[in-house]
N, C-alpha and C. Protein backbone atom coordinates (compact mmCIF):
# COMPACT_ATOMS: atom_id res chain seq x y z
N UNK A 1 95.57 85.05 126.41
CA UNK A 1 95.59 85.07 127.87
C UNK A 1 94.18 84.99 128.45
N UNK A 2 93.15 85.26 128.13
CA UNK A 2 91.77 85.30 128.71
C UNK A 2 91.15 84.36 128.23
N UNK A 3 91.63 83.53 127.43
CA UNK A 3 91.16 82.26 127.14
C UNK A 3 91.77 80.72 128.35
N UNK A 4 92.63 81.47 128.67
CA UNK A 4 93.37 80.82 129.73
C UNK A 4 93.17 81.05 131.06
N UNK A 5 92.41 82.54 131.56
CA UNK A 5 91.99 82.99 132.54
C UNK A 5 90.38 82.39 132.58
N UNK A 6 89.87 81.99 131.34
CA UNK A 6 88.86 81.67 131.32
C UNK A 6 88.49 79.96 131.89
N UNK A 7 89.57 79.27 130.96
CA UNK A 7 89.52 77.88 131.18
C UNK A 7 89.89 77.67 132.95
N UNK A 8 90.71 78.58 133.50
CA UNK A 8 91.47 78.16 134.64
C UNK A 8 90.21 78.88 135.73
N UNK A 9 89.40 80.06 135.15
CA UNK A 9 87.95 80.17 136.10
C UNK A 9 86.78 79.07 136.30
N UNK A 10 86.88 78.49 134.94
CA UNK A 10 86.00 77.29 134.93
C UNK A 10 86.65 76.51 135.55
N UNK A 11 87.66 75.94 135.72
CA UNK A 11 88.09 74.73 136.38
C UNK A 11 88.21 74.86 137.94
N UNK A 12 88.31 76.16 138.21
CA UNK A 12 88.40 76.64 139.50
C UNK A 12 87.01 76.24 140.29
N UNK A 13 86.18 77.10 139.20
CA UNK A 13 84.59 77.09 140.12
C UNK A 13 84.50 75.32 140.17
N UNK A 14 84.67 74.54 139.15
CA UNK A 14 84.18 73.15 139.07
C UNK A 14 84.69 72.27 140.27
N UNK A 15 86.36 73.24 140.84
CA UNK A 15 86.70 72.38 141.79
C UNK A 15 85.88 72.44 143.16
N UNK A 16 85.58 73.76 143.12
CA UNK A 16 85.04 74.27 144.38
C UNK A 16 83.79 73.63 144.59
N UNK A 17 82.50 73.48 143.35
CA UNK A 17 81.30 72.88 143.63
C UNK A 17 81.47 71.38 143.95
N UNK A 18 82.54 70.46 143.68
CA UNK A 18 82.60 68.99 143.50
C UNK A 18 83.18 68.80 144.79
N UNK A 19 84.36 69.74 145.73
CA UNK A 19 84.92 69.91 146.77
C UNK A 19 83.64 69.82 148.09
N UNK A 20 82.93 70.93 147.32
CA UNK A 20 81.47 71.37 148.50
C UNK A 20 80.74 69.87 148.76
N UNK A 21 80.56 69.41 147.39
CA UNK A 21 78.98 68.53 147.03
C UNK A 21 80.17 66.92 148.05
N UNK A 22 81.40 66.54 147.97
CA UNK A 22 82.22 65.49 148.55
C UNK A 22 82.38 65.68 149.80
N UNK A 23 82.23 66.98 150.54
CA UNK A 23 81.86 67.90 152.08
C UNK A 23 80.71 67.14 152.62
N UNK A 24 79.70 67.44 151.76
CA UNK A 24 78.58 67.54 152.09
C UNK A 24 78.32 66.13 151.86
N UNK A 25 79.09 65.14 150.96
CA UNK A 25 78.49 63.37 151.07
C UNK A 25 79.27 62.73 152.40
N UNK A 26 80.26 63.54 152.53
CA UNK A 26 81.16 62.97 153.52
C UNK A 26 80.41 63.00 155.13
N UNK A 27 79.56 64.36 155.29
CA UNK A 27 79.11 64.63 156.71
C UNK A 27 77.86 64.39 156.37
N UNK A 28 77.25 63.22 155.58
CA UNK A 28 75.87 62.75 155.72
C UNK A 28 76.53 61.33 155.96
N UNK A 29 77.99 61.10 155.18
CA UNK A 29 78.19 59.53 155.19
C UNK A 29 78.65 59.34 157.05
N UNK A 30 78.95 60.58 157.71
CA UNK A 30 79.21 60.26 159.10
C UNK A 30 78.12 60.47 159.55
N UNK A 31 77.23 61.33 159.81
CA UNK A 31 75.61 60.63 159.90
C UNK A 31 74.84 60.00 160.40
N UNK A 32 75.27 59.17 159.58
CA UNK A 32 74.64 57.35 158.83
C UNK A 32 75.28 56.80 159.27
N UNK A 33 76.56 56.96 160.22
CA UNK A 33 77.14 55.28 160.70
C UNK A 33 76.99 54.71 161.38
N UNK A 34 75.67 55.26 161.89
CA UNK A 34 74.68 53.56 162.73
C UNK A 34 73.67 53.72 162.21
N UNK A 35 73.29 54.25 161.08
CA UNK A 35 72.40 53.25 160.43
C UNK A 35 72.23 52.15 159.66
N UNK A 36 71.54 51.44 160.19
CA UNK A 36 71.50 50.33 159.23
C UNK A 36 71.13 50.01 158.01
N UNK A 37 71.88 49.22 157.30
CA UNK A 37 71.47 49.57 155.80
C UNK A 37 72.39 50.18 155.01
N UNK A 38 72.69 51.59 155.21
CA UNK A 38 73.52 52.52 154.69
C UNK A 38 74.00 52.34 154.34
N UNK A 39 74.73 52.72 152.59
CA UNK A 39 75.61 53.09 151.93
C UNK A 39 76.59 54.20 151.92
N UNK A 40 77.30 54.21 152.37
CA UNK A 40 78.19 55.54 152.25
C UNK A 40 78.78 55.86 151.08
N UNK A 41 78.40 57.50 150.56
CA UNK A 41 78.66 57.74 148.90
C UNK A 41 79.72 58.44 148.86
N UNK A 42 80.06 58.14 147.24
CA UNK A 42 81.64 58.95 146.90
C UNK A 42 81.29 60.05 146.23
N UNK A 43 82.18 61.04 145.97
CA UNK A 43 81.87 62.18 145.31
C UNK A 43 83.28 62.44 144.40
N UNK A 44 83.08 61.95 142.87
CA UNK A 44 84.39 62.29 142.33
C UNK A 44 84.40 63.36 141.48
N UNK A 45 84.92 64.22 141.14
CA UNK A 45 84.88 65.51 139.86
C UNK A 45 86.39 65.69 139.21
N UNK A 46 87.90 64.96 139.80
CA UNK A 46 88.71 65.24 139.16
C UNK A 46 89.18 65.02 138.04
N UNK A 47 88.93 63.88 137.27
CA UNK A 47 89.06 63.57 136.03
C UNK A 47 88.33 64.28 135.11
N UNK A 48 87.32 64.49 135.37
CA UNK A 48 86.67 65.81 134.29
C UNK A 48 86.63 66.99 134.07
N UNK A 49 87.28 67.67 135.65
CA UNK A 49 87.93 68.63 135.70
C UNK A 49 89.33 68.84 134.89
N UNK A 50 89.88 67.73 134.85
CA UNK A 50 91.30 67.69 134.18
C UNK A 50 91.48 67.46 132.74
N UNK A 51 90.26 66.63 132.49
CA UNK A 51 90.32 66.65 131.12
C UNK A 51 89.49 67.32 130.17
N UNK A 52 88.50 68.62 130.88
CA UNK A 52 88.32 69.87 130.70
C UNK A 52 89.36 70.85 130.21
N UNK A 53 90.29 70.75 131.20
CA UNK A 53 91.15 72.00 131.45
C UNK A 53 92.36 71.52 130.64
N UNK A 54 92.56 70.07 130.54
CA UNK A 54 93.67 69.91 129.26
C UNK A 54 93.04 69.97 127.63
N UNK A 55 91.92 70.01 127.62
CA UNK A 55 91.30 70.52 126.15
C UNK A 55 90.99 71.82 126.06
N UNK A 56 91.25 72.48 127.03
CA UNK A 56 91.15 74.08 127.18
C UNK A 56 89.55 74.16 127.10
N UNK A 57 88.67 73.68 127.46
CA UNK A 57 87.12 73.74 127.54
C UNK A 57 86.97 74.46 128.81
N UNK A 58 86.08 75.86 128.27
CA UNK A 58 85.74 76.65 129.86
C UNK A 58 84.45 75.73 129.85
N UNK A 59 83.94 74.51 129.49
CA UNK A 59 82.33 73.72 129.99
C UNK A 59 82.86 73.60 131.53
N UNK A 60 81.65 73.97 132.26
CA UNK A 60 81.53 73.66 133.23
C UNK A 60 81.27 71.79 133.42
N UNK A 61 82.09 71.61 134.46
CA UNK A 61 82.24 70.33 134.30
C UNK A 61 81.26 69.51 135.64
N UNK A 62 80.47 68.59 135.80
CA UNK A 62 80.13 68.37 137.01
C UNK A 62 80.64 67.23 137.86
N UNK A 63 79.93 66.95 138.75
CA UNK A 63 80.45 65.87 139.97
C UNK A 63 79.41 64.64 139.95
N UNK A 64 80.14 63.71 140.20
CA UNK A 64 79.24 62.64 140.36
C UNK A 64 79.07 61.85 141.54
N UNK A 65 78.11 61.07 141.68
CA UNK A 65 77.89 60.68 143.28
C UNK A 65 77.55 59.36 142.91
N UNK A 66 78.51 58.60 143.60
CA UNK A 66 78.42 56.87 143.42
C UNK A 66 78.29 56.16 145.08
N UNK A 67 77.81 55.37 145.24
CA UNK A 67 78.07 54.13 146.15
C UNK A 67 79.32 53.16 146.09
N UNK A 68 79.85 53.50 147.71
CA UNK A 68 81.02 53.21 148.15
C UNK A 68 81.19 51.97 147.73
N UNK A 69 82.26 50.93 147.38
CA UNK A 69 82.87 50.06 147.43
C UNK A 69 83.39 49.33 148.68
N UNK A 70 83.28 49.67 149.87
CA UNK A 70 84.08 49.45 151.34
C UNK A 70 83.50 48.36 151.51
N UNK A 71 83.84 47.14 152.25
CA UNK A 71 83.10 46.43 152.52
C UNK A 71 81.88 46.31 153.95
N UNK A 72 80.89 46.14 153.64
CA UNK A 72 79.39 46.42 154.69
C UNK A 72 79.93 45.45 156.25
N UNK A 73 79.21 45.75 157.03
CA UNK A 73 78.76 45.57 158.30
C UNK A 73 77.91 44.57 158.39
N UNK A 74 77.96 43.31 159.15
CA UNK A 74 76.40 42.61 159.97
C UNK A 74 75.39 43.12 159.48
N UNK A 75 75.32 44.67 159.29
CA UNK A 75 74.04 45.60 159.81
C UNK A 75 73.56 45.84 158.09
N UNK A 76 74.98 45.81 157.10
CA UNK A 76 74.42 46.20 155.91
C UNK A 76 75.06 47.66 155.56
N UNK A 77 75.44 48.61 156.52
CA UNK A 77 76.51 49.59 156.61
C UNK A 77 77.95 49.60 156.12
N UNK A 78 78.40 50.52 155.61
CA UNK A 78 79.31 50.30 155.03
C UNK A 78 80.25 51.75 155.39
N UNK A 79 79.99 52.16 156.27
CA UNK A 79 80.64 53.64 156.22
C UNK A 79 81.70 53.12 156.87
N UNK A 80 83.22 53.79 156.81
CA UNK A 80 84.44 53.56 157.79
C UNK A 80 84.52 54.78 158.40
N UNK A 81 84.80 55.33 159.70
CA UNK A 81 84.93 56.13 159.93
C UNK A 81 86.09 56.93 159.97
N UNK A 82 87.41 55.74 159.91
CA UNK A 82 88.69 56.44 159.89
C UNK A 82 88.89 56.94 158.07
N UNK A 83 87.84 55.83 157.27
CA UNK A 83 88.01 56.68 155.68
C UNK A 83 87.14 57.72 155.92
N UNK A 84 86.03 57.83 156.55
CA UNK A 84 85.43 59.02 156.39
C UNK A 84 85.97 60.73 156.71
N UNK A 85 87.13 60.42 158.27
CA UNK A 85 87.77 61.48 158.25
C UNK A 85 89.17 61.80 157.49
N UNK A 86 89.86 60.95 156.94
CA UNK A 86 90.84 61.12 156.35
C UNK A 86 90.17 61.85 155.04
N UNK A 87 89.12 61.46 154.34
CA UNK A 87 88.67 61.89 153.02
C UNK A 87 88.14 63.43 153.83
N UNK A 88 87.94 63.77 154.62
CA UNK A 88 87.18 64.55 154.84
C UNK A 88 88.28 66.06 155.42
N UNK A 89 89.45 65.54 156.14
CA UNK A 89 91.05 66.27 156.47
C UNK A 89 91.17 66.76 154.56
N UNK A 90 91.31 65.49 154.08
CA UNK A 90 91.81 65.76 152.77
C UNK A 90 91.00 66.73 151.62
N UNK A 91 89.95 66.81 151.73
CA UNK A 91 89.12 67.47 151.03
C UNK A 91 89.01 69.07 151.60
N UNK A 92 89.24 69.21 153.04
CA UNK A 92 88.96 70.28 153.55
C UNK A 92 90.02 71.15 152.88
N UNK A 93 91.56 70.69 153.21
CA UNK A 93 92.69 70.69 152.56
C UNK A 93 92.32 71.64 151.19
N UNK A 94 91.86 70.76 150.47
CA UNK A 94 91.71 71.32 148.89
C UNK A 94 90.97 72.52 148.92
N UNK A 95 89.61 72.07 149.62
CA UNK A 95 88.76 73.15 149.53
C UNK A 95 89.54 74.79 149.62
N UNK A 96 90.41 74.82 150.68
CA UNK A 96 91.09 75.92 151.10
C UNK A 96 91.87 76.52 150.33
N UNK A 97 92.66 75.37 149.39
CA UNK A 97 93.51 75.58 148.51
C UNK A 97 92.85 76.05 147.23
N UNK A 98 91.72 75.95 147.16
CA UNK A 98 90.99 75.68 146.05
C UNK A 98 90.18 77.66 146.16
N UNK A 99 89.96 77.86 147.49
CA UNK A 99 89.49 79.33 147.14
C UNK A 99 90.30 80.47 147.57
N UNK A 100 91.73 79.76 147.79
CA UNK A 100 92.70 80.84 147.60
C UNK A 100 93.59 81.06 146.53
N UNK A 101 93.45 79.81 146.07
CA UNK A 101 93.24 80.17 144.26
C UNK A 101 92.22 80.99 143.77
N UNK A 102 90.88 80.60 144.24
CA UNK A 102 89.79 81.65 143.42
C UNK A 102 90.31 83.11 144.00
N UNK A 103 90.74 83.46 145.24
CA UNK A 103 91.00 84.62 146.04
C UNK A 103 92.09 85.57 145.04
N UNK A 104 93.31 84.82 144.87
CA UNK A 104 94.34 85.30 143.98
C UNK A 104 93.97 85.35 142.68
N UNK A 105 93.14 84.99 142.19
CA UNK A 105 92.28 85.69 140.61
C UNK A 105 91.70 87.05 140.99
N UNK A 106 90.74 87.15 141.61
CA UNK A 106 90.05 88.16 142.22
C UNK A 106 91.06 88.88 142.18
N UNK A 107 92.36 88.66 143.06
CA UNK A 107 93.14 89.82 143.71
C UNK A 107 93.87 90.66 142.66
N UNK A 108 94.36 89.57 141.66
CA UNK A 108 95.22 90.02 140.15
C UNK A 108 93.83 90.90 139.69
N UNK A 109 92.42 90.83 139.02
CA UNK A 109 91.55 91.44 138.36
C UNK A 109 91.72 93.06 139.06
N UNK A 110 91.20 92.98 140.53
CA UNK A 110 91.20 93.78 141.19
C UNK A 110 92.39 95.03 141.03
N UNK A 111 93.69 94.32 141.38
CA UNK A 111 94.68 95.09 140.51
C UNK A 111 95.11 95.89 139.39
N UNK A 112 94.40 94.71 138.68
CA UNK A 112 94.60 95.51 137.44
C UNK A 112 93.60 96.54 137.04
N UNK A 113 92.24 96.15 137.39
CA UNK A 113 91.39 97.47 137.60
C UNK A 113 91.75 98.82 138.30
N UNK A 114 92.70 98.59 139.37
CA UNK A 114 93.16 99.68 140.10
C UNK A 114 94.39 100.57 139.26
N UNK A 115 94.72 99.58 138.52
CA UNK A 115 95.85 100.61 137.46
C UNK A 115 95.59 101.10 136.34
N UNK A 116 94.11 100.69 135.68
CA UNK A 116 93.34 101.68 134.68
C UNK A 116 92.74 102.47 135.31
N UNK A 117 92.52 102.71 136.65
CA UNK A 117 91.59 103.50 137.05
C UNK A 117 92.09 105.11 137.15
């Protein structure tokens, strides 16, 4: 069981930092959407999160940051703004989901500390 509490803490924290770091590319990629030039970046971490947590590996897993695929602007820009808030609804989404999962670990530990005590 704590090998399982373990793998599912690591995968937890990994979601939360890759959730933050796709936050944080998302409200630089809105930003930037009149600048010219600009690339707007992706932020992916789920596949390595998953195939972490299906090899039972507590490795902390990280996130990676690529240049968008969308197609550019006159200007050389490439940000969309209706992808920028949909990714950005959607991520918030997780995020929430993601530390009330971490919340309900806490809450079980907490518990159970309260019944050896």
């Amino acid at each position: 069981m704590t090998e399982i509490a373990s793998v599912t803490s690591a995968a937890l924290r990994s979601a939360v930092e890759g959730l933050g770091a796709r936050s944080r590319a998302i409200a630089d990629n809105i930003s930037n959407i009149q600048t010219p030039g600009f690339q707007a970046r992706r932020v992916a971490f789920e596949d390595a999160v998953a195939a972490a947590a299906g090899s039972g590996s507590r490795a902390r897993t990280g996130w990676t940051q690529a240049l968008s695929l969308e197609p550019t602007r006159l200007d050389g820009n490439n940000v969309n703004l209706d992808t920028e808030t949909l990714q950005s609804l959607d991520t918030g989404l997780r995020y929430q989901l993601a530390l009330r999962a971490v919340d309900d670990r806490f809450n079980i530990v907490r518990a159970a500390l309260r019944t050896q005590g």
